[in-house]
PDB file of N, CA and C in Angstrom:
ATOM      1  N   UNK A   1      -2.830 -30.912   7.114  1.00  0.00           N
ATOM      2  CA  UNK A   1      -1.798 -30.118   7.732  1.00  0.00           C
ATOM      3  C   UNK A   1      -1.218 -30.829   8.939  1.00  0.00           C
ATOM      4  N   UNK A   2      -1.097 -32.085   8.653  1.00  0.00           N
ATOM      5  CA  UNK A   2      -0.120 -32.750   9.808  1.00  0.00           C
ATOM      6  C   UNK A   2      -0.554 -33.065  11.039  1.00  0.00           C
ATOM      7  N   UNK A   3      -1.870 -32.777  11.254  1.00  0.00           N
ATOM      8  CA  UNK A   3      -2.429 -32.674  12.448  1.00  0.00           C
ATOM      9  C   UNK A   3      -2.740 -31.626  13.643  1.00  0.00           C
ATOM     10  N   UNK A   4      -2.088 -30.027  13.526  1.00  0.00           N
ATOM     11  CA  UNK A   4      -2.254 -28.983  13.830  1.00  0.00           C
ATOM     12  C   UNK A   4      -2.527 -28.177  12.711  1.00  0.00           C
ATOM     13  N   UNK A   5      -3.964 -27.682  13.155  1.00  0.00           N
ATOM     14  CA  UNK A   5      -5.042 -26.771  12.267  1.00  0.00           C
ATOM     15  C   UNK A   5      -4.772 -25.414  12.652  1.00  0.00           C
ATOM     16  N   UNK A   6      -4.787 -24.460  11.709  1.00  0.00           N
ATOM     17  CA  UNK A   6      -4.373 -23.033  12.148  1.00  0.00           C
ATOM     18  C   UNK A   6      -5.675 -22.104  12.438  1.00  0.00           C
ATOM     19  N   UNK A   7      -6.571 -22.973  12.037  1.00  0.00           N
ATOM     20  CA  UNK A   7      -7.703 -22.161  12.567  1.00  0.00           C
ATOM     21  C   UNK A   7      -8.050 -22.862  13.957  1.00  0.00           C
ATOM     22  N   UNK A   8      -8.081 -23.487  14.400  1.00  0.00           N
ATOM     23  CA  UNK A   8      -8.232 -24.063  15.669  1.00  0.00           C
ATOM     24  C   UNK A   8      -7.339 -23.732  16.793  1.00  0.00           C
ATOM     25  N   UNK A   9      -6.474 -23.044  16.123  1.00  0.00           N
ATOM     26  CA  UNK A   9      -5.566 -21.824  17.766  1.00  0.00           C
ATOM     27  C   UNK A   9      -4.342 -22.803  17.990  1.00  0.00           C
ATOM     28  N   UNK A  10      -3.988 -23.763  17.090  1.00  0.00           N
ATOM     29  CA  UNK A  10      -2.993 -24.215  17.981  1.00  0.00           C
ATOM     30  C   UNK A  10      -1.343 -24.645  17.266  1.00  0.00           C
ATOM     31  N   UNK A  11      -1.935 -23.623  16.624  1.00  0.00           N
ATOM     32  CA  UNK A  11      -0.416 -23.008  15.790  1.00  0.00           C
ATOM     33  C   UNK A  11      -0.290 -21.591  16.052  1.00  0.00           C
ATOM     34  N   UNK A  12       0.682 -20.936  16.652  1.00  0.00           N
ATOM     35  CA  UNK A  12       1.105 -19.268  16.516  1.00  0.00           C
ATOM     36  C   UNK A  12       0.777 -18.960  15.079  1.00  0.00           C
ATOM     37  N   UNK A  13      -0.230 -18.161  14.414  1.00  0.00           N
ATOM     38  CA  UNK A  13      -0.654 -17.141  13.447  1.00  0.00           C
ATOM     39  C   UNK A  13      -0.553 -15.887  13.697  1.00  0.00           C
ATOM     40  N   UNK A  14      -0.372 -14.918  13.228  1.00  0.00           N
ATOM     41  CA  UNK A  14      -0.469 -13.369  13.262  1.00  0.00           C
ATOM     42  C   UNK A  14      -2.555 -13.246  13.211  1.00  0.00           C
ATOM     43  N   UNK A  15      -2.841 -12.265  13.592  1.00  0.00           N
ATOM     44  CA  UNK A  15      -4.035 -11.914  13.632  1.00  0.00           C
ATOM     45  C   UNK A  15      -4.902 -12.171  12.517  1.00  0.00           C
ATOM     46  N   UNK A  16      -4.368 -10.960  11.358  1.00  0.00           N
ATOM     47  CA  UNK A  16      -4.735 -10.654   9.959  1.00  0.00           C
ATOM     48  C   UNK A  16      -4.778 -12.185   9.078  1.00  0.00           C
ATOM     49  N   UNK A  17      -3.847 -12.876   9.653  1.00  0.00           N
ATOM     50  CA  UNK A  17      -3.645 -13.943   8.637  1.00  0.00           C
ATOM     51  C   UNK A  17      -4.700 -15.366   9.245  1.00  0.00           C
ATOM     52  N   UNK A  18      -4.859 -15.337  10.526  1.00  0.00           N
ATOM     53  CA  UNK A  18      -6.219 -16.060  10.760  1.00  0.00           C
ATOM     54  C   UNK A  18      -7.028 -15.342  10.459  1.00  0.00           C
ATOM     55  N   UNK A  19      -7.347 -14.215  10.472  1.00  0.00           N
ATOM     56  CA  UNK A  19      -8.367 -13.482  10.097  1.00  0.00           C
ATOM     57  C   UNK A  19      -8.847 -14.407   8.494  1.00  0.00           C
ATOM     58  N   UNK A  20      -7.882 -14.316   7.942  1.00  0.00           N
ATOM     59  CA  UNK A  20      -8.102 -13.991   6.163  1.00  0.00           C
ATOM     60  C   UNK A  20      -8.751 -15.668   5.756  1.00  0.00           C
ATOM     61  N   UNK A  21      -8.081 -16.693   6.774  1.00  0.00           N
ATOM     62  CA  UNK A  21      -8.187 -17.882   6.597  1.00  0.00           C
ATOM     63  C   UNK A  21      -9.464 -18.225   7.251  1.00  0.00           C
ATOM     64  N   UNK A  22     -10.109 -17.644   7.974  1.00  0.00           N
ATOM     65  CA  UNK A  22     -11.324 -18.034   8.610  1.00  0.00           C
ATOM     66  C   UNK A  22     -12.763 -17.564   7.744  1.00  0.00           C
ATOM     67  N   UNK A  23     -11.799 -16.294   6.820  1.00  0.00           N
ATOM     68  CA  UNK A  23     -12.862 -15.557   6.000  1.00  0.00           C
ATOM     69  C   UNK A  23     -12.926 -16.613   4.959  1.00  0.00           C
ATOM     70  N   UNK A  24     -11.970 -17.428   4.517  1.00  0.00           N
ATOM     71  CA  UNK A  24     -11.516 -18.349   3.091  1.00  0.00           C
ATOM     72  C   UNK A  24     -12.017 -19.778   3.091  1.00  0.00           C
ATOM     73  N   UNK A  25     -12.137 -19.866   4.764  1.00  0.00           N
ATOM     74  CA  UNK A  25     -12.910 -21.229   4.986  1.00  0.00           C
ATOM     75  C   UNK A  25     -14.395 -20.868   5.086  1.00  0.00           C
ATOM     76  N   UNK A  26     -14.369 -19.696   5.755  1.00  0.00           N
ATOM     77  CA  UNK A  26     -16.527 -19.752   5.698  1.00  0.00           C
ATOM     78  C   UNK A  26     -17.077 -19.847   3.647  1.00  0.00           C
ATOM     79  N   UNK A  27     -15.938 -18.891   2.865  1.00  0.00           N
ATOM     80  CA  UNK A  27     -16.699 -18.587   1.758  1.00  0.00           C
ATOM     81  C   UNK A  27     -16.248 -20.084   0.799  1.00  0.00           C
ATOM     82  N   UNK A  28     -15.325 -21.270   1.075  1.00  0.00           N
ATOM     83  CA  UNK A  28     -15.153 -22.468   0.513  1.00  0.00           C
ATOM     84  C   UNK A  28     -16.537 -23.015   1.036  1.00  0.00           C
ATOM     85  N   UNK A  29     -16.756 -23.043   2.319  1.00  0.00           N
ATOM     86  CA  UNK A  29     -17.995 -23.880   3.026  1.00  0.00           C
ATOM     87  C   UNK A  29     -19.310 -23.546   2.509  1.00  0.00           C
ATOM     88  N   UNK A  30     -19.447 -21.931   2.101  1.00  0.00           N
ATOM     89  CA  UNK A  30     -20.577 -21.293   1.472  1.00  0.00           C
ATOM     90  C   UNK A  30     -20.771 -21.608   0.142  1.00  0.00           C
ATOM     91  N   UNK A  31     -19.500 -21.849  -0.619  1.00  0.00           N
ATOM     92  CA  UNK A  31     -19.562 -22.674  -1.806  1.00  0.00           C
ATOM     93  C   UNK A  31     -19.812 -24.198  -1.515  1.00  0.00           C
ATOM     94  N   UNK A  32     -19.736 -24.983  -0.559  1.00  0.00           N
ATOM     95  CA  UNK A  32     -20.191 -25.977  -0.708  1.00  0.00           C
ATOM     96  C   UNK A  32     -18.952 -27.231  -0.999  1.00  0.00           C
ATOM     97  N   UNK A  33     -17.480 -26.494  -0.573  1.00  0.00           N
ATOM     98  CA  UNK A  33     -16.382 -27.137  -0.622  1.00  0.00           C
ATOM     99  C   UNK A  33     -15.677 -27.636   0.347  1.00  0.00           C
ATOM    100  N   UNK A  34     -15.151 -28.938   0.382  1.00  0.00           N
ATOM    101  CA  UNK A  34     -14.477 -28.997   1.744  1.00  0.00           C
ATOM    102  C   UNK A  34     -13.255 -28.457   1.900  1.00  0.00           C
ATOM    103  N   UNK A  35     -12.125 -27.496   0.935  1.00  0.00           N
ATOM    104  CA  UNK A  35     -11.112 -27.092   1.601  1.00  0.00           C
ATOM    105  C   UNK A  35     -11.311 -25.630   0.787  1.00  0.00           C
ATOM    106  N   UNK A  36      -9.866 -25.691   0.936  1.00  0.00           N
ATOM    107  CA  UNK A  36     -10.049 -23.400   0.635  1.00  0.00           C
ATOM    108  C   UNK A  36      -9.389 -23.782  -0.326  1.00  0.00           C
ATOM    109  N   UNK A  37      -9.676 -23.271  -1.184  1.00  0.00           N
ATOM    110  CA  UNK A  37      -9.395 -22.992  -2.606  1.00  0.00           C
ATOM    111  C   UNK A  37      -8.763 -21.697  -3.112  1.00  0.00           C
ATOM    112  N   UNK A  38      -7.761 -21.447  -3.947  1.00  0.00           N
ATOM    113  CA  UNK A  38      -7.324 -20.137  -4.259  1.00  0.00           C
ATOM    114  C   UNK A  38      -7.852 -19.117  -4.458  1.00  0.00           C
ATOM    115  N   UNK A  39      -9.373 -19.482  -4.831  1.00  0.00           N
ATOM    116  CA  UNK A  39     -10.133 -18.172  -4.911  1.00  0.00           C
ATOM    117  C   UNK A  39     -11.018 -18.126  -3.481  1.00  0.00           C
ATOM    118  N   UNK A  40     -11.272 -18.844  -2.547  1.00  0.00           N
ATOM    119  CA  UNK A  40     -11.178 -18.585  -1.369  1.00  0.00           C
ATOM    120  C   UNK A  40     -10.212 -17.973  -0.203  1.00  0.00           C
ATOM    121  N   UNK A  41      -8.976 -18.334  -0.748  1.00  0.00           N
ATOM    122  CA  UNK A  41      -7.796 -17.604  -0.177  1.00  0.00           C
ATOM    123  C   UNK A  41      -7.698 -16.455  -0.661  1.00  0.00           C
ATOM    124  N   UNK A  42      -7.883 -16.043  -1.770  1.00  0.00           N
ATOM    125  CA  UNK A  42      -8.025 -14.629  -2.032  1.00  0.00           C
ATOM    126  C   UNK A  42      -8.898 -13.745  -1.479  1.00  0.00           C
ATOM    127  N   UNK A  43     -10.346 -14.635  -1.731  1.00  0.00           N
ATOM    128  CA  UNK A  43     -11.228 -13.767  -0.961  1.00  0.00           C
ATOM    129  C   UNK A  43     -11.003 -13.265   0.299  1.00  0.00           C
ATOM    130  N   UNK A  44     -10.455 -14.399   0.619  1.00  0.00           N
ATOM    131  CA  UNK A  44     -10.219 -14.146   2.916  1.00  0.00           C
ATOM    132  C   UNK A  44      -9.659 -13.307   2.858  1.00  0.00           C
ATOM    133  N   UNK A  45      -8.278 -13.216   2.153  1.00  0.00           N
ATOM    134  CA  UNK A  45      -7.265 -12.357   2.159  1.00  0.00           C
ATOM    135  C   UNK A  45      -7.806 -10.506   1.941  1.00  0.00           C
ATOM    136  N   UNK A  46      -8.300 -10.350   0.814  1.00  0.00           N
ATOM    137  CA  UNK A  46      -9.012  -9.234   0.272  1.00  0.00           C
ATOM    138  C   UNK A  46     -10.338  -8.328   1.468  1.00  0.00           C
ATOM    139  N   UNK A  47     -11.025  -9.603   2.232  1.00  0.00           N
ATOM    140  CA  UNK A  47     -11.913  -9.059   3.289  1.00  0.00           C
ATOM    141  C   UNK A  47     -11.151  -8.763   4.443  1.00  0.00           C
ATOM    142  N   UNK A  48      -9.922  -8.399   4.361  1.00  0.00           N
ATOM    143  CA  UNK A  48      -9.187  -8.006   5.785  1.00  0.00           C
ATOM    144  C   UNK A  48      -8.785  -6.400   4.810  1.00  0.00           C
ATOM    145  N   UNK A  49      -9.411  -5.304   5.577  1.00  0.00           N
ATOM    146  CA  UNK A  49      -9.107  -4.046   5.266  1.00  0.00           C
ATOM    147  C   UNK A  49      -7.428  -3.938   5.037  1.00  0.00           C
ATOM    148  N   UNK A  50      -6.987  -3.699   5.942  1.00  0.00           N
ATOM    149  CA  UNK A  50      -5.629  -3.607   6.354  1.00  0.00           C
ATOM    150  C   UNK A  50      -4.895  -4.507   6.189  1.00  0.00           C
ATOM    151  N   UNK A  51      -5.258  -5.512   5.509  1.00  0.00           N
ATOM    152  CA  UNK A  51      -4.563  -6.623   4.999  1.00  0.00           C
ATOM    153  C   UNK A  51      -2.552  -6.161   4.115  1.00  0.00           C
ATOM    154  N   UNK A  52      -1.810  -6.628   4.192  1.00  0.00           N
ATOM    155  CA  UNK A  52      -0.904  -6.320   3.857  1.00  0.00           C
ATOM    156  C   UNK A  52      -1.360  -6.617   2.002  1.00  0.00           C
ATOM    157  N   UNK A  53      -1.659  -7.750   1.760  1.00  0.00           N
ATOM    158  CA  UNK A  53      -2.030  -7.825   0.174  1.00  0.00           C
ATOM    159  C   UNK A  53      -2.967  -6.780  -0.137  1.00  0.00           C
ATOM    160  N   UNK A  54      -3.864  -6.323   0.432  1.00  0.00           N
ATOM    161  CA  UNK A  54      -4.271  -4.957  -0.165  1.00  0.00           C
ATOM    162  C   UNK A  54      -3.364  -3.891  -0.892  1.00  0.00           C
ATOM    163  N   UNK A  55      -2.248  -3.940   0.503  1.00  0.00           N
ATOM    164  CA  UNK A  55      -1.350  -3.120   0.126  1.00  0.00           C
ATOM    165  C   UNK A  55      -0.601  -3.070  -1.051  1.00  0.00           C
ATOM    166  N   UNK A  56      -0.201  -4.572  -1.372  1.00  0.00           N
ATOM    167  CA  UNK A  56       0.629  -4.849  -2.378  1.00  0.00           C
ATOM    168  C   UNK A  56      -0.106  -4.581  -3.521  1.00  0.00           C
ATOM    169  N   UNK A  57      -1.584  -5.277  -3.786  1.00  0.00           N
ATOM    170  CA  UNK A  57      -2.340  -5.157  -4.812  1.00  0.00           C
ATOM    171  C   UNK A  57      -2.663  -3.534  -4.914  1.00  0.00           C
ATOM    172  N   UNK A  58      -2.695  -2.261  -4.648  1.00  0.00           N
ATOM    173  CA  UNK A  58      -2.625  -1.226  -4.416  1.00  0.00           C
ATOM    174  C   UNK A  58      -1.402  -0.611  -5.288  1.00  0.00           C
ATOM    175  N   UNK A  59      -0.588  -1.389  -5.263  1.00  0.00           N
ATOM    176  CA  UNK A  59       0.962  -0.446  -5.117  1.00  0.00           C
ATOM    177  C   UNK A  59       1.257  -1.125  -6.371  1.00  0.00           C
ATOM    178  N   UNK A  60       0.419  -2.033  -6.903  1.00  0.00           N
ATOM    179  CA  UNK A  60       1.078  -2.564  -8.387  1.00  0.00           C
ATOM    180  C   UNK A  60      -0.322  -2.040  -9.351  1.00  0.00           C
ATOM    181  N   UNK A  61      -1.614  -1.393  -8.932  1.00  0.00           N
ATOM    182  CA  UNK A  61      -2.606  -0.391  -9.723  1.00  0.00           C
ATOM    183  C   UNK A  61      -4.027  -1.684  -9.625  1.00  0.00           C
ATOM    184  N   UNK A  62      -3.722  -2.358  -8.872  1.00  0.00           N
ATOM    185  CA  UNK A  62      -4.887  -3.396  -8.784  1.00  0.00           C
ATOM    186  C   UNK A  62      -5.833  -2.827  -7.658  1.00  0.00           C
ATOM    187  N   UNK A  63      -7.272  -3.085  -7.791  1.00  0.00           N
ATOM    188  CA  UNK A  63      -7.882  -2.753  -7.289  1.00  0.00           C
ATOM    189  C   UNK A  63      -9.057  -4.192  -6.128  1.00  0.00           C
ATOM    190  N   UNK A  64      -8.286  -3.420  -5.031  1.00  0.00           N
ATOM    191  CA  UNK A  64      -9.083  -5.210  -4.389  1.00  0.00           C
ATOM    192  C   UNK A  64     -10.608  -4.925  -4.435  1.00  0.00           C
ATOM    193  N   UNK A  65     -10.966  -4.011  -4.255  1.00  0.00           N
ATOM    194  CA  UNK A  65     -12.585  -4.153  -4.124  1.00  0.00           C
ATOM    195  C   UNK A  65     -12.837  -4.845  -5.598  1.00  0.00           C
ATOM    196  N   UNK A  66     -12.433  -4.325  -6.802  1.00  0.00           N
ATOM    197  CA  UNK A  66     -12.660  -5.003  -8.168  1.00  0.00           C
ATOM    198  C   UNK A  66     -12.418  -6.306  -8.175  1.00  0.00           C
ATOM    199  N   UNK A  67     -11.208  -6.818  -7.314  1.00  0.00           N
ATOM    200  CA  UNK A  67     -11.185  -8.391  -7.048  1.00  0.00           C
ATOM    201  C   UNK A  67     -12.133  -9.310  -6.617  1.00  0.00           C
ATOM    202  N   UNK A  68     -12.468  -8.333  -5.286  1.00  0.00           N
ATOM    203  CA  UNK A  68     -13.809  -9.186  -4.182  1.00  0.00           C
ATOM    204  C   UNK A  68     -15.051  -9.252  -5.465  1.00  0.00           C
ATOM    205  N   UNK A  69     -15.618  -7.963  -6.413  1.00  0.00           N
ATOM    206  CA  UNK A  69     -16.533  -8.377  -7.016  1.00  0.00           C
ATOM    207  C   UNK A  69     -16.368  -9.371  -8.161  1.00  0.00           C
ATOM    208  N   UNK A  70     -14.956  -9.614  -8.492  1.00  0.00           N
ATOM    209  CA  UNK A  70     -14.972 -10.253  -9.718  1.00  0.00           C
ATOM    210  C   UNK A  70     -15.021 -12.040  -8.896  1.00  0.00           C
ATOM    211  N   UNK A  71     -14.448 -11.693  -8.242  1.00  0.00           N
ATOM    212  CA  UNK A  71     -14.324 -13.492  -7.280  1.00  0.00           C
ATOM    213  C   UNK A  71     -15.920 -13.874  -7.460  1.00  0.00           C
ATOM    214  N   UNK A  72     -16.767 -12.653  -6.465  1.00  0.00           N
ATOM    215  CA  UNK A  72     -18.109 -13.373  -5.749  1.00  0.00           C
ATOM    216  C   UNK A  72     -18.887 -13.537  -6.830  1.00  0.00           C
ATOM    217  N   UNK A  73     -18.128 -12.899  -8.111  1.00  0.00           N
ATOM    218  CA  UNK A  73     -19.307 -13.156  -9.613  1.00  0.00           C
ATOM    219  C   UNK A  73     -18.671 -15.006 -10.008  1.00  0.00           C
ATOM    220  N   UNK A  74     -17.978 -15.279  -9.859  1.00  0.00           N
ATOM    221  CA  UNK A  74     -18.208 -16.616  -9.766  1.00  0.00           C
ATOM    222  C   UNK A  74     -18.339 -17.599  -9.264  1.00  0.00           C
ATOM    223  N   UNK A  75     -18.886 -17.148  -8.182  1.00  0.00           N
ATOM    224  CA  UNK A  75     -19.516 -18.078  -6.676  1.00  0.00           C
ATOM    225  C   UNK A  75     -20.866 -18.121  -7.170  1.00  0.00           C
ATOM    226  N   UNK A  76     -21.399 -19.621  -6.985  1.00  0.00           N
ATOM    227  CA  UNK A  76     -23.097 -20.161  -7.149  1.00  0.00           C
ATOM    228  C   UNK A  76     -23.832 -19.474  -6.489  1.00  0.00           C
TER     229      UNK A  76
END
């Protein structure tokens, strides 16, 4: 990323959205990966309650908690 990391504070982020990325880097690292991966970005995303993608996934009949378990069923 060019040399400014968004988890390291030194890019303007909204709250929720470092939030989601800090959740996406611990569960890539817990897998044993060095970057975030789409199903790490999902996850991050999905462990923020109030997350706006909740919302969306909500409003189209998707269910995020069914997401978070279907993700962590294919984590080692």
């Amino acid at each position: 990323m060019g040399g400014s990391s968004l988890l390291a504070g030194t890019m303007s982020v909204a709250p929720r959205v470092k939030q989601a990325l800090e959740r996406a880097q611990h569960d890539a690292q817990r897998r044993g990966i060095t970057h975030i991966d789409a199903a790490a970005l999902l996850l991050g995303m999905l462990e923020v309650p109030d997350a706006m993608s909740n919302r969306l996934l909500r409003d189209v009949g998707a269910d995020p908690d069914q997401i978070q378990l279907a993700l962590r069923g294919l984590a080692p």
